[in-house]
Protein backbone atom coordinates (compact mmCIF):
# COMPACT_ATOMS: atom_id res chain seq x y z
CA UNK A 1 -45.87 10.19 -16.31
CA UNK A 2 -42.32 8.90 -15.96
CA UNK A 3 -41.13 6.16 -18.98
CA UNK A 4 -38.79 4.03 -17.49
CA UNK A 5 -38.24 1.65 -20.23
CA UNK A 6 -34.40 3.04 -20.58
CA UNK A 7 -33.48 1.15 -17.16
CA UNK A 8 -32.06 5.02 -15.41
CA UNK A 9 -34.89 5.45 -13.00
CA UNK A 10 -36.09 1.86 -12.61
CA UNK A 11 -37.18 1.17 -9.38
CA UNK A 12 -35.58 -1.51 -7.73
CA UNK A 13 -37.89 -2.71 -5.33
CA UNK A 14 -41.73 -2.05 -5.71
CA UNK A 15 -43.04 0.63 -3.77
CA UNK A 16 -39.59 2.71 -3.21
CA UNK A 17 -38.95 5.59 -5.54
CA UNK A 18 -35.27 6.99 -6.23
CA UNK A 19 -34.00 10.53 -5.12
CA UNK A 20 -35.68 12.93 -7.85
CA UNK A 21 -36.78 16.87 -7.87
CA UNK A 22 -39.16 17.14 -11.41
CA UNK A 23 -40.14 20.41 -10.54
CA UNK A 24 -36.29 21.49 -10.77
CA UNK A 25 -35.59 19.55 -13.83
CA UNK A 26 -38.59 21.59 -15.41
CA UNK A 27 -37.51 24.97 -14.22
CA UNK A 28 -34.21 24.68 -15.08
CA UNK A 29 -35.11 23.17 -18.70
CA UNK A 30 -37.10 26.64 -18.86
CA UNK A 31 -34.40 28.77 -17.85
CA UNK A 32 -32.15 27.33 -20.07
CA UNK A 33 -35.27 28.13 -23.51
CA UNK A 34 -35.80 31.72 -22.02
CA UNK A 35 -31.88 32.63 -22.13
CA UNK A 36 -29.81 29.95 -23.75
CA UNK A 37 -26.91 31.92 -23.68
CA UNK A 38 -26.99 31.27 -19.49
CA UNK A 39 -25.95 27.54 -20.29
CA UNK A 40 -22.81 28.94 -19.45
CA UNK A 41 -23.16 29.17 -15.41
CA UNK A 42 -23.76 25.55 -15.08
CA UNK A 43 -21.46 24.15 -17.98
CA UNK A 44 -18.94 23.04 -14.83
CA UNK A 45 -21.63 21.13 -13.17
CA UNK A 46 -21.12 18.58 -16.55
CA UNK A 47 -25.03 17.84 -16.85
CA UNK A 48 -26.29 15.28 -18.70
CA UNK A 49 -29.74 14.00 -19.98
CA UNK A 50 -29.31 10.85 -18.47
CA UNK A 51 -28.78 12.75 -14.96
CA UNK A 52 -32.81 13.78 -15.26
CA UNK A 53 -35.25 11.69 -13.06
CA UNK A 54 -38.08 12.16 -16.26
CA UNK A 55 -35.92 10.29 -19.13
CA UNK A 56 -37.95 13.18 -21.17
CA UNK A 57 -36.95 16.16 -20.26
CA UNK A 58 -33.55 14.29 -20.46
CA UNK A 59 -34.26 14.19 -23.52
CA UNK A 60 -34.67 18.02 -24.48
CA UNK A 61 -31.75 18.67 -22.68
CA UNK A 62 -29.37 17.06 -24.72
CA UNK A 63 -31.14 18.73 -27.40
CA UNK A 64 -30.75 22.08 -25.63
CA UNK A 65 -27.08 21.06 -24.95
CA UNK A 66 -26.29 20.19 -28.56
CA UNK A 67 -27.95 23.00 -29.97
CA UNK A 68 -25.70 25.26 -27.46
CA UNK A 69 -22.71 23.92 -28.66
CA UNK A 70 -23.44 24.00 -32.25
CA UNK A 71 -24.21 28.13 -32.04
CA UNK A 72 -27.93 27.90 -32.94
CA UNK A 73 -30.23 29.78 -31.71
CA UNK A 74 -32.59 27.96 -28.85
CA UNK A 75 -36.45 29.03 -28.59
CA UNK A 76 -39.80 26.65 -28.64
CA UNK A 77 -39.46 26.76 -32.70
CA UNK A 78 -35.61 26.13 -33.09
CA UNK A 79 -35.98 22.70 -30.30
CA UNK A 80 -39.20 21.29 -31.49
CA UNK A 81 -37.31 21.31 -35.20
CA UNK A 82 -34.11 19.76 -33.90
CA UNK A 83 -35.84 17.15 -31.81
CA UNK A 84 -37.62 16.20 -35.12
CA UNK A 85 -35.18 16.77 -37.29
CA UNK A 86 -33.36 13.92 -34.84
CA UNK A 87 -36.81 11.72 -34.72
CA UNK A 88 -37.08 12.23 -31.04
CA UNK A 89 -40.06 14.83 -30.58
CA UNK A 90 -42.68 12.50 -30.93
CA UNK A 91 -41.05 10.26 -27.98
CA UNK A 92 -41.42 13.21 -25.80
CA UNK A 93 -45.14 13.53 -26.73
CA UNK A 94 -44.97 16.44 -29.58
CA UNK A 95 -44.63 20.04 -29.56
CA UNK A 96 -47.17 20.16 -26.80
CA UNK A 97 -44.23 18.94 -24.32
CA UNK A 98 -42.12 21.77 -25.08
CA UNK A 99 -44.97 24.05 -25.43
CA UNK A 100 -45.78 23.11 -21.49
CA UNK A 101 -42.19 23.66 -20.56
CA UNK A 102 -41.94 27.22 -22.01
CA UNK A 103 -45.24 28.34 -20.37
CA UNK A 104 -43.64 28.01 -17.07
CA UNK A 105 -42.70 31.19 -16.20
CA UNK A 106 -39.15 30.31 -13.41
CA UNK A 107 -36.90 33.25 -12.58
CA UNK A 108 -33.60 32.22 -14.35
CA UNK A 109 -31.96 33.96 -10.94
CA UNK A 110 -32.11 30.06 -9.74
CA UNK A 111 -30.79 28.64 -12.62
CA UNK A 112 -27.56 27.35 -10.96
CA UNK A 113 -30.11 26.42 -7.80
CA UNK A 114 -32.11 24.03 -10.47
CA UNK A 115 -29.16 22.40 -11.84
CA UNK A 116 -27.45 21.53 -9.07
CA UNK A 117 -30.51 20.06 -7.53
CA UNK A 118 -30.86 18.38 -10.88
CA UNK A 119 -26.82 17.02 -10.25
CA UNK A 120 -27.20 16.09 -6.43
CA UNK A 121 -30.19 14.02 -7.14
CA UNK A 122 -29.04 11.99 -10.05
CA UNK A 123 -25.73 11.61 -7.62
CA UNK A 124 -27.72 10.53 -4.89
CA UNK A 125 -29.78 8.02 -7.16
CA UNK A 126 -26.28 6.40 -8.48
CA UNK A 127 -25.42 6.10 -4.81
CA UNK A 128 -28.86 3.78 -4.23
CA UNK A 129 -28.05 1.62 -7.08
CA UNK A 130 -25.08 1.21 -6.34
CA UNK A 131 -25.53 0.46 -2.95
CA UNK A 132 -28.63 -1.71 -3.98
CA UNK A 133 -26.05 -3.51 -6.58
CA UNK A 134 -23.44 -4.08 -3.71
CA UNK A 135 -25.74 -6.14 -1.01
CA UNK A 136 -26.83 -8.11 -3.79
CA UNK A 137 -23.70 -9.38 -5.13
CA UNK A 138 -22.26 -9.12 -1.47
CA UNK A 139 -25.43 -12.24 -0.92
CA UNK A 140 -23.78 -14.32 -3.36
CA UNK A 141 -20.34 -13.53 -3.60
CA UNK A 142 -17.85 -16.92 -3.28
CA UNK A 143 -14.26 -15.52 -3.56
CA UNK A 144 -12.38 -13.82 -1.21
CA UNK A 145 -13.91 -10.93 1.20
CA UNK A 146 -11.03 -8.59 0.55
CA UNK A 147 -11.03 -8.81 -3.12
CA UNK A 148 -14.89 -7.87 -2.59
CA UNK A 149 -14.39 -4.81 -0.06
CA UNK A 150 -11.55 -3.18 -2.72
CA UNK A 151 -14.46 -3.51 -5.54
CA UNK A 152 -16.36 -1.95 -3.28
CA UNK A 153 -14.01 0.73 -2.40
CA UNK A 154 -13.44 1.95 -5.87
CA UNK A 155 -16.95 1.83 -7.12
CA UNK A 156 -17.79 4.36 -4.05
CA UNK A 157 -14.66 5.97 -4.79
CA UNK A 158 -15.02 6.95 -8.36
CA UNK A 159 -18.32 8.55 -7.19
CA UNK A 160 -17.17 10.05 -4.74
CA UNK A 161 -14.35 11.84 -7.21
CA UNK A 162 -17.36 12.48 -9.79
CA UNK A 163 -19.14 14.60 -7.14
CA UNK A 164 -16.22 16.53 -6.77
CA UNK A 165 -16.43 18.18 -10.18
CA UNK A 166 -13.91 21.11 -10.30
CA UNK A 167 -15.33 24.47 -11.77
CA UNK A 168 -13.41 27.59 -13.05
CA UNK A 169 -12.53 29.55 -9.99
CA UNK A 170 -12.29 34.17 -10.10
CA UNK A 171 -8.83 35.35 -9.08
CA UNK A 172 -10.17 37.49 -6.60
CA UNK A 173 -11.40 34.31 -4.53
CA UNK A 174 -7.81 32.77 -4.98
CA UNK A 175 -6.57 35.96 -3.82
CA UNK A 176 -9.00 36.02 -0.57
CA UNK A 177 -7.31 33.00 0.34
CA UNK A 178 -3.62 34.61 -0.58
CA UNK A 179 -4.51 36.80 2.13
CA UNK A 180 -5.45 34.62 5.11
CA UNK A 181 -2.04 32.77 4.58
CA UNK A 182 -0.06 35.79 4.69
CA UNK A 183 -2.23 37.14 7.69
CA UNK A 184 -1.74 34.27 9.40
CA UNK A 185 -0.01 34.96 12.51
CA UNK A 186 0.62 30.88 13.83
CA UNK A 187 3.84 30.81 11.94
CA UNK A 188 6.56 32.78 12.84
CA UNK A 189 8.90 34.84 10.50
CA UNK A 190 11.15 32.57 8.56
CA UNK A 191 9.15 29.38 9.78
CA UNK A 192 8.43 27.03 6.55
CA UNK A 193 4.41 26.51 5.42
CA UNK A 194 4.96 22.73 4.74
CA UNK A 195 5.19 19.64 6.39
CA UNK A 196 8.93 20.21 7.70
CA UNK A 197 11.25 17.05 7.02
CA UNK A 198 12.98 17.53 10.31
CA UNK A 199 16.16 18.65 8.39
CA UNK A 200 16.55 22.69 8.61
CA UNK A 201 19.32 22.53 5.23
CA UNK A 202 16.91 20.48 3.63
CA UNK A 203 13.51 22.34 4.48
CA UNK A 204 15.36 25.71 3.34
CA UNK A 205 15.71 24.17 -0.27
CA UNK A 206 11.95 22.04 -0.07
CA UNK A 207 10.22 24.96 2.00
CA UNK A 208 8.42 22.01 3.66
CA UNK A 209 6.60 19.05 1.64
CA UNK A 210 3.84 20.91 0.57
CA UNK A 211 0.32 18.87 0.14
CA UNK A 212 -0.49 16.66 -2.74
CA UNK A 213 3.38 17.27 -4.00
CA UNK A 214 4.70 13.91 -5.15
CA UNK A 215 8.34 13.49 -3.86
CA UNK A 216 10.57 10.86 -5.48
CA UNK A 217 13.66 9.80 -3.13
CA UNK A 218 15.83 8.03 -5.73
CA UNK A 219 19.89 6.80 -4.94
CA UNK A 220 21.94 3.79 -6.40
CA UNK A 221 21.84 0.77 -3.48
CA UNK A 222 23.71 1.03 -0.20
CA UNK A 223 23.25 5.03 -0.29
CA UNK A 224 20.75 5.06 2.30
CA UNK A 225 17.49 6.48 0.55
CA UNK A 226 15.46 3.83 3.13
CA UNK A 227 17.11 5.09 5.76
CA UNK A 228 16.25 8.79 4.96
CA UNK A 229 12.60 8.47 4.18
CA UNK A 230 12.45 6.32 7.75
CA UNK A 231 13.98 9.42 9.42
CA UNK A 232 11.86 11.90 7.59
CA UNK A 233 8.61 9.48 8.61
CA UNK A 234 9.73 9.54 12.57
CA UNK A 235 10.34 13.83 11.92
CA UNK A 236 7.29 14.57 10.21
CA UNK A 237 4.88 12.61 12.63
CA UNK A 238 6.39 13.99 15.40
CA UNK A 239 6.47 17.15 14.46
CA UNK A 240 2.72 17.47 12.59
CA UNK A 241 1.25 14.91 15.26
CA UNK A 242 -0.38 13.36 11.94
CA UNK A 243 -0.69 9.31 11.05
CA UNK A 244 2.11 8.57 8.71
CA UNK A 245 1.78 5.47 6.42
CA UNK A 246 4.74 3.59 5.12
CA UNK A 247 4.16 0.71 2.21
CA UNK A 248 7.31 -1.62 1.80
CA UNK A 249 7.54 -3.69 -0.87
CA UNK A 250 10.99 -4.81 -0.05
CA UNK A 251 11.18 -5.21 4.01
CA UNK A 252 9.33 -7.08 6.63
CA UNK A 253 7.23 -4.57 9.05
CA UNK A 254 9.80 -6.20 11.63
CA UNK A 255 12.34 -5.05 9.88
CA UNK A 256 11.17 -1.61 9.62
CA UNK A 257 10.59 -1.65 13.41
CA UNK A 258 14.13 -2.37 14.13
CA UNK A 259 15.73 0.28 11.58
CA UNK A 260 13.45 2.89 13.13
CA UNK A 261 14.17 1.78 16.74
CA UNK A 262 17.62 1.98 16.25
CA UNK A 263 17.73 4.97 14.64
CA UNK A 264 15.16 6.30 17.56
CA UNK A 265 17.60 4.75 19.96
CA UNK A 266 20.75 5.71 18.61
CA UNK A 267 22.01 2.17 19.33
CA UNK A 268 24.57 0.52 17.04
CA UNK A 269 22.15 -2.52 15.58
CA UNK A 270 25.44 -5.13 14.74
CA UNK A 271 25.41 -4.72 18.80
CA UNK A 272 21.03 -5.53 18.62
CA UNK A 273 22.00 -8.07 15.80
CA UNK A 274 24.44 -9.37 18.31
CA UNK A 275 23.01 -8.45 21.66
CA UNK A 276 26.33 -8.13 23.03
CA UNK A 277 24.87 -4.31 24.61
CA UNK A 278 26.80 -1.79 26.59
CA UNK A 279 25.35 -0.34 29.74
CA UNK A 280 23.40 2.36 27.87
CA UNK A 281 22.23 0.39 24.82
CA UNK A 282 18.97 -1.18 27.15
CA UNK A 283 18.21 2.23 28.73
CA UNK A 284 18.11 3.91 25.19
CA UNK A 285 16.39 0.64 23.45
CA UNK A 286 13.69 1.29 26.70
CA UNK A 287 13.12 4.89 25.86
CA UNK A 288 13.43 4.56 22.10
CA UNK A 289 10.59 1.78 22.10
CA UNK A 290 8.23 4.51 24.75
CA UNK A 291 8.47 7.21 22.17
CA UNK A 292 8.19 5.41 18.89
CA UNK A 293 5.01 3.77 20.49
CA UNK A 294 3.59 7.20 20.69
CA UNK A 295 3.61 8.03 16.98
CA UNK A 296 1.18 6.83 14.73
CA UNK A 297 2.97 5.07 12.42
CA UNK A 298 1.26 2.31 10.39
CA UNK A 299 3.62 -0.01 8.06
CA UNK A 300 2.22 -2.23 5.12
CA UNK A 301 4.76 -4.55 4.05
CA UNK A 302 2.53 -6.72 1.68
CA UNK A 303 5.04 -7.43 -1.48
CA UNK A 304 2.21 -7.55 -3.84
CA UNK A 305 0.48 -4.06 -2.89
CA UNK A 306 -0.43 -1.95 -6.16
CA UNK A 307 -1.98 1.18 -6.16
CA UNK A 308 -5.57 0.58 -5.61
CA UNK A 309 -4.39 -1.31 -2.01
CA UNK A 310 -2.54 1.78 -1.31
CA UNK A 311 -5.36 4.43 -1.77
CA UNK A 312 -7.74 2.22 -0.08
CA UNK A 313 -5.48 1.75 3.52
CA UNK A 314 -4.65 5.81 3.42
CA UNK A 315 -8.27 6.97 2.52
CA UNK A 316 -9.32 4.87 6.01
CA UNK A 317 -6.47 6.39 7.80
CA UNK A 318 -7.52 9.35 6.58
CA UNK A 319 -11.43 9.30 7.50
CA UNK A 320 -10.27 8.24 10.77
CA UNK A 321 -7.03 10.52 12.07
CA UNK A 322 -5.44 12.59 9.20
CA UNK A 323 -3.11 12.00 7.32
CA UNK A 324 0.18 13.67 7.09
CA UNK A 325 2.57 11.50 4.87
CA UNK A 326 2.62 8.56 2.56
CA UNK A 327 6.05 6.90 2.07
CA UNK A 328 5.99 3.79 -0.50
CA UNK A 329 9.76 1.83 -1.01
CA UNK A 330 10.01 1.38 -3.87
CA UNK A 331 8.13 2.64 -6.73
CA UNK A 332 9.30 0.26 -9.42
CA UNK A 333 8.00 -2.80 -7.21
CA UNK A 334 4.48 -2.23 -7.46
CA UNK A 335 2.41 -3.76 -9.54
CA UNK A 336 0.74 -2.10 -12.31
CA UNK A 337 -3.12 -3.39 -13.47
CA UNK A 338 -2.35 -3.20 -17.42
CA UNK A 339 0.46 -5.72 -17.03
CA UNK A 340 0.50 -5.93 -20.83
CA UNK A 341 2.00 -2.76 -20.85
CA UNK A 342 6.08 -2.08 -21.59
CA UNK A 343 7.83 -1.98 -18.30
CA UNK A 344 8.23 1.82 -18.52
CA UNK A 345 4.21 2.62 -19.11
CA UNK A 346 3.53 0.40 -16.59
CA UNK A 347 5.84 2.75 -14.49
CA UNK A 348 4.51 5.59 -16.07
CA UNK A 349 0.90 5.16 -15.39
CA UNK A 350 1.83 4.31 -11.73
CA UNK A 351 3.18 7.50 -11.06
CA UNK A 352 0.99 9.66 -12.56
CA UNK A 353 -1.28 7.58 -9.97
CA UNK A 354 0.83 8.37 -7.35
CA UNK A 355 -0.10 12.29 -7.88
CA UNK A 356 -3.07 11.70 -8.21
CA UNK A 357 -3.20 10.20 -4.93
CA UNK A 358 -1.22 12.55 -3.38
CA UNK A 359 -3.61 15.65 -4.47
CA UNK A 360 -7.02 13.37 -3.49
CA UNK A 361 -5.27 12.86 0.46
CA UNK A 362 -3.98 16.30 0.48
CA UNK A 363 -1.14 15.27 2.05
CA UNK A 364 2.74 14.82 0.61
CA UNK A 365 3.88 11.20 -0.61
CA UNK A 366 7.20 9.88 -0.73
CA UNK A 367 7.99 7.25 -3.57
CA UNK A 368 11.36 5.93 -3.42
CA UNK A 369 13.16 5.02 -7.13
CA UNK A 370 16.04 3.19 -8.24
CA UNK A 371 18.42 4.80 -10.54
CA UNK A 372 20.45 3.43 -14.16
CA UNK A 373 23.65 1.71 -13.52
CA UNK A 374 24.53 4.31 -16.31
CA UNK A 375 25.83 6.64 -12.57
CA UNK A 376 28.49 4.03 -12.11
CA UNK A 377 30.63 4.79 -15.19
CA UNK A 378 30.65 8.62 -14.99
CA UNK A 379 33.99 10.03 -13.43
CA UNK A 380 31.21 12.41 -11.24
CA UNK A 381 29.01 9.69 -9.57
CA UNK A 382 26.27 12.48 -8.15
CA UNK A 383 22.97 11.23 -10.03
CA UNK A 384 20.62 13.47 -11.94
CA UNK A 385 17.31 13.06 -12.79
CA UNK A 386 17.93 11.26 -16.35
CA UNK A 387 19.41 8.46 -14.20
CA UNK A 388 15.99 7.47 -12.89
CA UNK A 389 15.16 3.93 -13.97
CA UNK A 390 12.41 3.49 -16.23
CA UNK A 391 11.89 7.54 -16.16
CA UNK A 392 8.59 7.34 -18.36
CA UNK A 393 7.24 10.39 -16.59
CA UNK A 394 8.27 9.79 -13.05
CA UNK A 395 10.40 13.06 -13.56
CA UNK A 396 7.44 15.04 -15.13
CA UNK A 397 4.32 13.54 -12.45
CA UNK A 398 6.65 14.19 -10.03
CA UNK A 399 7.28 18.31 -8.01
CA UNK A 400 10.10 17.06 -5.92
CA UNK A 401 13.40 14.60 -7.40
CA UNK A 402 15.85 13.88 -4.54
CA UNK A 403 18.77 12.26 -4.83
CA UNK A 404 20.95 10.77 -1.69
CA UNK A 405 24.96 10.74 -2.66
CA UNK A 406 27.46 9.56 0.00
CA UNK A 407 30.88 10.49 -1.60
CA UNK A 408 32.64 7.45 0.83
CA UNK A 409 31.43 5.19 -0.90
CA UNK A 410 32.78 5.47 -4.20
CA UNK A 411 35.89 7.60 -2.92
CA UNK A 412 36.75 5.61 0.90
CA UNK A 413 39.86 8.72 0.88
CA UNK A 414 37.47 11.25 0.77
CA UNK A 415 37.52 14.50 3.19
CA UNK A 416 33.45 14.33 3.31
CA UNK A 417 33.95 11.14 5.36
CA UNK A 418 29.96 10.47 6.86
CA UNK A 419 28.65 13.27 5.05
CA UNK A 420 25.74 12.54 2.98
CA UNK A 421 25.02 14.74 0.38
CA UNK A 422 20.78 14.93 -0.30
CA UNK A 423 20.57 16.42 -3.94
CA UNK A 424 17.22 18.70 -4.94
CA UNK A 425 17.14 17.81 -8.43
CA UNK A 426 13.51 19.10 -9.42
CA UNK A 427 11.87 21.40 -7.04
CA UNK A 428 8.37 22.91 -8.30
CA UNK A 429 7.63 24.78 -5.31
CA UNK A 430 11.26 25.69 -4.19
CA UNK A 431 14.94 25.82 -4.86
CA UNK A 432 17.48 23.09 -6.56
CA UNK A 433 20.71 22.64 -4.81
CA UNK A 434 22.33 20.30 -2.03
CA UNK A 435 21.71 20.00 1.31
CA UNK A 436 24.62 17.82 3.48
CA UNK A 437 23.68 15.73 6.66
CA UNK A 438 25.08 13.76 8.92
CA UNK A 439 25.01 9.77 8.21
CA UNK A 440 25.75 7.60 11.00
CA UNK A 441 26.29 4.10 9.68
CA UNK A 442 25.88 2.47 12.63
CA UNK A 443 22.43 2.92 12.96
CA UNK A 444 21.68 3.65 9.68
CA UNK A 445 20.77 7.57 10.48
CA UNK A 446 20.81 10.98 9.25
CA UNK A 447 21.42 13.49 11.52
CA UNK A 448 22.10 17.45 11.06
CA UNK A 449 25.66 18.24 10.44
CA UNK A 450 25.72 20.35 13.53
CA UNK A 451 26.41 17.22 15.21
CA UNK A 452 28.81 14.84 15.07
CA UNK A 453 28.33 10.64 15.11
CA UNK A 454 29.42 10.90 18.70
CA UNK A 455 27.28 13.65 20.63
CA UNK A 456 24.05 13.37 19.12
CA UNK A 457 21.57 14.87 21.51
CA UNK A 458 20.44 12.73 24.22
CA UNK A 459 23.19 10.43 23.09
């Protein structure tokens, strides 16, 4: 009954037929005849005729589809014309084809039943041929394994995103949900929704790093913006009990180690550097190294990481643990695919990536950005978010631009001596402003500006 001269529906191997429901495809064709104007309740689903098992009644789809869009009427007389009219109803086997469609007599109560059985089967068939595709290259394959496993990734990937086909959502369901948040009795009054950056002057401006917000960090060199997101990685693991996952481009993981052990620590690292310790500096190293091995931090600091090497590590740290941050230093050292591309698309399709990564993983991700020497000749040396370096739409992909500004650094007179200024630029979800910590340069650390550098607690 089935042609399968198009290739869709060919079986593989002999004797194993794909995932299929013809009865469904049928009914819903039927439906769809008796009350064309019902096309509507499964436009979201994005049906096509090549998602039908029978290449056929594929075939009258489309025709059913075009017809819809096009305003015309759709009954046995109006299709059997148009497939003619297109040279197609004798491939289906004549008016006698249609004629055995219509006669089925299927409650159109189930239309949105038959076409999502019609959906999930087609998906599932992809799946085998896919799969089917995958061990036979993986029999042959001669280069290297990894390059493989990321093909491999984003082929199951991109149908795993095409399942996940977003549909026009009532208010009053959104406002079901409204509800349950503001029932919600685990937070107390005044306690922030997010993902809390372990900085109260901060998280009052933020209202917590909300998930799937993109978050740039930008600052000129030497201001610290490494050291922040570090601090903000230790907080918001500790505090969420999540996996965090930090990509650097720039360091060694060894490196990254150290800055967060000494900031964990609280130890001056010229003295680690140096190891010329004081009494306490081995006690604190001791506990610092107990607690940081508690957290599940995992650091990447492959130089040539793009995007695609990114998504792939988080979604398996996802599947596994959770995932409660992303932090990636910097943005403008990754490597874009399109490489013939200006500098600043290149940027700009990376970013837009970036949010799109952060809304698939649900979670917040931190990109940190350089910013235009053009800050250096103002008089007022606070950045803005025009200062971002090869903007392209970093500034519009992103909800959250941050900017660190240490005022001793350009001014060594000034009265703010090791206060660091952490600028809310952009803030979709909250307020703009400033919020002031704490930096102690000897271990590279922001602190709240309750405390001084010398009685941090436990210090």
């Amino acid at each position: 009954m089935v042609d399968l001269s198009n290739g869709n529906n060919t079986n593989m191997k002999k004797g194993i037929t794909l995932p299929n429901d013809t009865l469904s495809e049928k009914s819903l064709l039927s439906c769809l005849i008796l009350d064309s104007q019902s096309f509507d309740e499964i436009s979201d689903l994005k049906l096509e005729g090549k998602d039908f098992y029978d290449p056929k009644y594929g075939i009258v789809f489309d025709a059913i589809k075009d017809m819809v869009y096009s305003n015309s009427p759709v009954d046995y007389v109006t299709i059997c014309s148009h497939l003619s009219g297109h040279n197609r109803l004798e491939e289906i086997g004549g008016q006698g084809f249609i004629l055995d469609i219509t006669e089925d007599q299927v409650s159109s109560v189930n239309l949105r039943h038959y076409a999502k059985t019609v959906r999930d089967k087609a998906s599932l068939r992809e799946l085998v041929r896919q799969a089917r595709k995958v061990a036979d290259k993986g029999a042959t394959f001669s280069g290297n394994a990894q390059d493989f496993i990321q093909e491999v990734e984003a082929t199951f990937f991109g149908l795993t995103n095409e399942a996940k086909q977003g549909s026009m959502v009532k208010l009053n369901e959104c406002l079901k949900e409204n509800i349950k948040e503001i029932e919600d009795t685990s937070r107390k009054a005044g306690e922030i929704q997010g993902v809390p950056t372990g900085y109260p002057a901060l998280d009052k401006l933020l209202l917590g790093m909300q998930a799937g917000q993109l978050i740039i960090l930008a600052a000129r060199p030497a201001m610290g913006k490494t050291a922040l997101a570090l601090n903000v990685a230790q907080n918001t693991c500790e505090i969420s009990k999540l996996p965090v996952a930090l990509f650097s481009l720039e360091m060694m993981a060894k490196e990254l180690s150290m800055r967060l052990l000494t900031q964990r620590a609280k130890v001056d690292s010229k003295r680690i550097r140096t190891k010329d310790f004081l009494e306490t500096d081995l006690r604190r190293i001791g506990q610092g190294i107990k607690q940081l091995a508690e957290l599940p931090i995992y650091i990447n600091d492959n130089a040539g990481t793009n995007l695609l090497d990114i998504q792939s590590a988080c979604r398996k740290i996802k599947a596994s643990e959770g995932l409660g941050l992303v932090v990636i230093d910097y943005l403008q050292l990754m490597s874009s695919h399109n490489k013939a591309l200006p500098r600043e698309q290149q940027i700009s399709e990376i970013s837009r990536g970036l949010k799109n990564m952060a809304k698939e993983l649900e979670c917040p991700v931190i990109a940190l950005s350089q910013l235009n020497r053009g800050v250096e000749a103002r008089p007022n040396k606070r950045p803005m978010t025009s200062d971002l370096r090869e903007s392209g739409s970093i500034e519009q992909d992103a909800d959250i631009v941050m900017f660190v500004y240490r005022d001793e650094y350009y001014n060594p007179d000034t009265k703010d001596q090791g206060i660091a200024e952490v600028i809310v630029g952009k803030n979709r979800g909250g307020e703009v402003g400033t919020a002031k910590l704490t930096f102690v340069g000897a271990h590279t650390s922001f602190e709240n500006i309750a405390y001084g550098a010398e009685d941090q607690p436990g210090g």
